[in-house]
C-alpha atoms as a PDB file:
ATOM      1  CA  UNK A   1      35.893 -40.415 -32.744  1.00  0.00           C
ATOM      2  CA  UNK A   2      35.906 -37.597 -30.460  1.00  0.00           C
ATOM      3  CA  UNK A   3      37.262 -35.341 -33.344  1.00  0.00           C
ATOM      4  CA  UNK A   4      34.474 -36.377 -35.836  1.00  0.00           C
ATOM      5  CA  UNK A   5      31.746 -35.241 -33.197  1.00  0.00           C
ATOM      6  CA  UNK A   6      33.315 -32.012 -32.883  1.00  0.00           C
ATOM      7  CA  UNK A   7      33.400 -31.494 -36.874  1.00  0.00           C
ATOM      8  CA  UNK A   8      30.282 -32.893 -37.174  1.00  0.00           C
ATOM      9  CA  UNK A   9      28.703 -30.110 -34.629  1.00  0.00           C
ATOM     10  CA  UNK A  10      30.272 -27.775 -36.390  1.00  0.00           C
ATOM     11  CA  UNK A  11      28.829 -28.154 -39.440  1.00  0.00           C
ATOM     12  CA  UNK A  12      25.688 -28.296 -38.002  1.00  0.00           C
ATOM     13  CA  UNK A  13      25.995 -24.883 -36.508  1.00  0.00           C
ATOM     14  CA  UNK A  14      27.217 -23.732 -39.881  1.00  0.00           C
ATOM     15  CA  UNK A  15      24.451 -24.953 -41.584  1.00  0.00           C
ATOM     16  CA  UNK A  16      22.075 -23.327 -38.765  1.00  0.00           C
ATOM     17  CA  UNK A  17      23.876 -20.314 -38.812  1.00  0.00           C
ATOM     18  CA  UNK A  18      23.907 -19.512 -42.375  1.00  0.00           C
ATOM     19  CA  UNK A  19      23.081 -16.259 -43.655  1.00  0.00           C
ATOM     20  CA  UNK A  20      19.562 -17.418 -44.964  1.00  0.00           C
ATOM     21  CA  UNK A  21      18.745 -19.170 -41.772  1.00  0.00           C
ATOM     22  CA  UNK A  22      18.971 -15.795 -39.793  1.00  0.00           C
ATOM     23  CA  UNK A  23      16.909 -13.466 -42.286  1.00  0.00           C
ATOM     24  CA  UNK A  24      14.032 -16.480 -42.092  1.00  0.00           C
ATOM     25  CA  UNK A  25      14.080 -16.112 -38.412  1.00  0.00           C
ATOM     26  CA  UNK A  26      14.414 -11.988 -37.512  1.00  0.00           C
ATOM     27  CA  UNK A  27      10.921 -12.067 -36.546  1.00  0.00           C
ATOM     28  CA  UNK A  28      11.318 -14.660 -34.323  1.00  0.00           C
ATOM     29  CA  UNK A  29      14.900 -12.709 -33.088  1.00  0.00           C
ATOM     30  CA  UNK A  30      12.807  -9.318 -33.025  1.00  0.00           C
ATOM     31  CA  UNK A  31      10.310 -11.117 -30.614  1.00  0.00           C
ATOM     32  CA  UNK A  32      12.549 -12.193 -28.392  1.00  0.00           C
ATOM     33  CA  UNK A  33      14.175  -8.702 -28.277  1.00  0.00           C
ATOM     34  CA  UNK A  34      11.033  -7.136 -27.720  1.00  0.00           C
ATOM     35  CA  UNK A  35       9.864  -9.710 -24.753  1.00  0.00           C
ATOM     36  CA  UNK A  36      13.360  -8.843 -23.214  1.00  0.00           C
ATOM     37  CA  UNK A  37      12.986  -5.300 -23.103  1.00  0.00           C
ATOM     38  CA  UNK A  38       9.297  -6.031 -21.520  1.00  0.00           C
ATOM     39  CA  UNK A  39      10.332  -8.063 -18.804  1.00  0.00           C
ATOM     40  CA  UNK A  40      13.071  -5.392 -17.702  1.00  0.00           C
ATOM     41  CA  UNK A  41      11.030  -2.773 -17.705  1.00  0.00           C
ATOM     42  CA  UNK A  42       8.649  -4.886 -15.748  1.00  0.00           C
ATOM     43  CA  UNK A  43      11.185  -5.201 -13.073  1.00  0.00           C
ATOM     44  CA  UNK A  44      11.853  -1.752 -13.221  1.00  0.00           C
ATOM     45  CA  UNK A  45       7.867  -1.339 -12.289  1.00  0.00           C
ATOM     46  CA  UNK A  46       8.157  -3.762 -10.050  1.00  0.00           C
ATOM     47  CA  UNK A  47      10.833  -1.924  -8.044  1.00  0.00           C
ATOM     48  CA  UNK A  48       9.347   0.912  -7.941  1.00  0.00           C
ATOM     49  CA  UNK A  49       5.996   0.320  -6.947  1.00  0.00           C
ATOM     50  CA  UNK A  50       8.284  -1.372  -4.165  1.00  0.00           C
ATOM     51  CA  UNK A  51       9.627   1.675  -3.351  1.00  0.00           C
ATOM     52  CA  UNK A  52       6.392   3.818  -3.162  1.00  0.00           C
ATOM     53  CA  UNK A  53       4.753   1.124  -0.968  1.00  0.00           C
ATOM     54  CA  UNK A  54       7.973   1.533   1.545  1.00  0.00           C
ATOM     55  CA  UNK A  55       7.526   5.178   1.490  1.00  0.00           C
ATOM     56  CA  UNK A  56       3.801   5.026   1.655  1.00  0.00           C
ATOM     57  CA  UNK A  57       3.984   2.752   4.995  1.00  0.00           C
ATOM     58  CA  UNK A  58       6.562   5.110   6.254  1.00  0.00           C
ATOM     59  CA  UNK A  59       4.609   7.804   6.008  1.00  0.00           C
ATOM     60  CA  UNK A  60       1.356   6.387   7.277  1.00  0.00           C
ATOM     61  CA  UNK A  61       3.469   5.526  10.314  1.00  0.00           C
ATOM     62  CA  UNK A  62       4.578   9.449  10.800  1.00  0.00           C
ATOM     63  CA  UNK A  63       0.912   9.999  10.751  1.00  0.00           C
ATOM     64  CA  UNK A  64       0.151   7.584  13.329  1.00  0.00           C
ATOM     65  CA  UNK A  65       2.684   9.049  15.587  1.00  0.00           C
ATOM     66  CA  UNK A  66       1.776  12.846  15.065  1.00  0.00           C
ATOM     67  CA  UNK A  67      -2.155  11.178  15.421  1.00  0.00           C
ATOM     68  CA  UNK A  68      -1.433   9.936  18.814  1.00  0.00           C
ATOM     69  CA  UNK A  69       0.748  12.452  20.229  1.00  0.00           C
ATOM     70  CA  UNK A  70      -2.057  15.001  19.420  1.00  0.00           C
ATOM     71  CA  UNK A  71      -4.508  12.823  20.887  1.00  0.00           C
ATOM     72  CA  UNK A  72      -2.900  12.574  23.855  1.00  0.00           C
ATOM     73  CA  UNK A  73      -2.109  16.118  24.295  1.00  0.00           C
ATOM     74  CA  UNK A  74      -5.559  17.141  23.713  1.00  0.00           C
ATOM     75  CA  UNK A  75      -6.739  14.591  26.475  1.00  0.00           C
ATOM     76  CA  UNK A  76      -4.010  16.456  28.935  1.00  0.00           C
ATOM     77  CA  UNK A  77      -5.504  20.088  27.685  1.00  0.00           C
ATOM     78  CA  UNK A  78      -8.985  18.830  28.496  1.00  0.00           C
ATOM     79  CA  UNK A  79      -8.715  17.833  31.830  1.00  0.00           C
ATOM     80  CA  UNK A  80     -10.849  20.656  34.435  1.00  0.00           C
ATOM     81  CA  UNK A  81      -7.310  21.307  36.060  1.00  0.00           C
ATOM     82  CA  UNK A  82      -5.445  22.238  32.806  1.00  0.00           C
ATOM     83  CA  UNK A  83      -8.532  24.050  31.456  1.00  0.00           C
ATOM     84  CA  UNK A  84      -8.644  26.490  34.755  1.00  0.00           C
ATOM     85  CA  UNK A  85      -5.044  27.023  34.070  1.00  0.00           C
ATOM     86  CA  UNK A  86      -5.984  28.248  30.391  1.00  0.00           C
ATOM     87  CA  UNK A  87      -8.788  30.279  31.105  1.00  0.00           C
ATOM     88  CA  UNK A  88      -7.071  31.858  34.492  1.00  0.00           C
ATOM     89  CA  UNK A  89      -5.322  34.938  31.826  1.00  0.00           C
ATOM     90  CA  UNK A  90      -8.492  35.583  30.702  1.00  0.00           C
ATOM     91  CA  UNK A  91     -10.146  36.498  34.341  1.00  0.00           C
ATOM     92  CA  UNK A  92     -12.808  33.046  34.103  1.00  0.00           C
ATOM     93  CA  UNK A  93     -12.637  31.161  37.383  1.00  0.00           C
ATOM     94  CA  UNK A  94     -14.583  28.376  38.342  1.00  0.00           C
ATOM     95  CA  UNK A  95     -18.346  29.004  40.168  1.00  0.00           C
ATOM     96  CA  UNK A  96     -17.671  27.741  43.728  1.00  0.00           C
ATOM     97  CA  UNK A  97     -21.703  28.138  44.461  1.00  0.00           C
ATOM     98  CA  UNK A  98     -23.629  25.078  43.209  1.00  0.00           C
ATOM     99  CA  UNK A  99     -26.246  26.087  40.844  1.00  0.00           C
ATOM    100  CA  UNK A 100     -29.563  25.887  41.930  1.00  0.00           C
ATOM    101  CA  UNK A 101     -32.786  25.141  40.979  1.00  0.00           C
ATOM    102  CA  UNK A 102     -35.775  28.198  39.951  1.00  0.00           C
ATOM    103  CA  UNK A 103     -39.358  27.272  40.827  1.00  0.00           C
ATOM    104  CA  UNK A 104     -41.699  28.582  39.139  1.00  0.00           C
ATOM    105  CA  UNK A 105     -44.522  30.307  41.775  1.00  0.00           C
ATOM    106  CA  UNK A 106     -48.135  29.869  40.697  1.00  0.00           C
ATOM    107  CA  UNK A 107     -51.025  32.189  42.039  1.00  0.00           C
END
């Protein structure tokens, strides 16, 4: 019994295998060779656009880094004591008499 099923599948594959059976179906063959080479390059894509998105977020967090270090040493450079250090080479010191007020004398 067992040895009928197995010569019985095999003819069917024979008969589905034949020569004319695979010329009537190459289109169908050259379809599914085309939609295979489409969906690996569409991983391909995919993994790179992966990668660029990694680098992109890698970068944008260099840039946050250099953003806030400048930040911060921009806020130390502008405070009065750091800015009378700075302008000390250059001879400016700071006014020690407060300004004052001109009136304007009418006769």
């Amino acid at each position: 019994m067992a040895e009928e099923k197995k010569n019985s599948t095999r003819r069917v594959l024979g008969e589905m295998l034949n020569y004319k059976w695979i010329v009537k179906n190459t289109a169908f063959f050259l379809f599914l060779a085309v939609l295979a080479v489409l969906y690996i390059a569409n991983g391909h894509m995919a993994d790179n656009q992966i990668i660029k998105i990694s680098e992109t977020g890698r970068q944008l967090k260099d840039l946050q880094y250099e953003y806030k270090t400048i930040k911060s040493e921009v806020m130390f450079k502008s405070r009065e004591s750091e800015m009378v250090k700075a302008a000390a080479p250059l001879g400016l010191v700071i006014d020690t008499i407060s300004p004052f007020r001109i009136k304007k004398v009418e006769h």
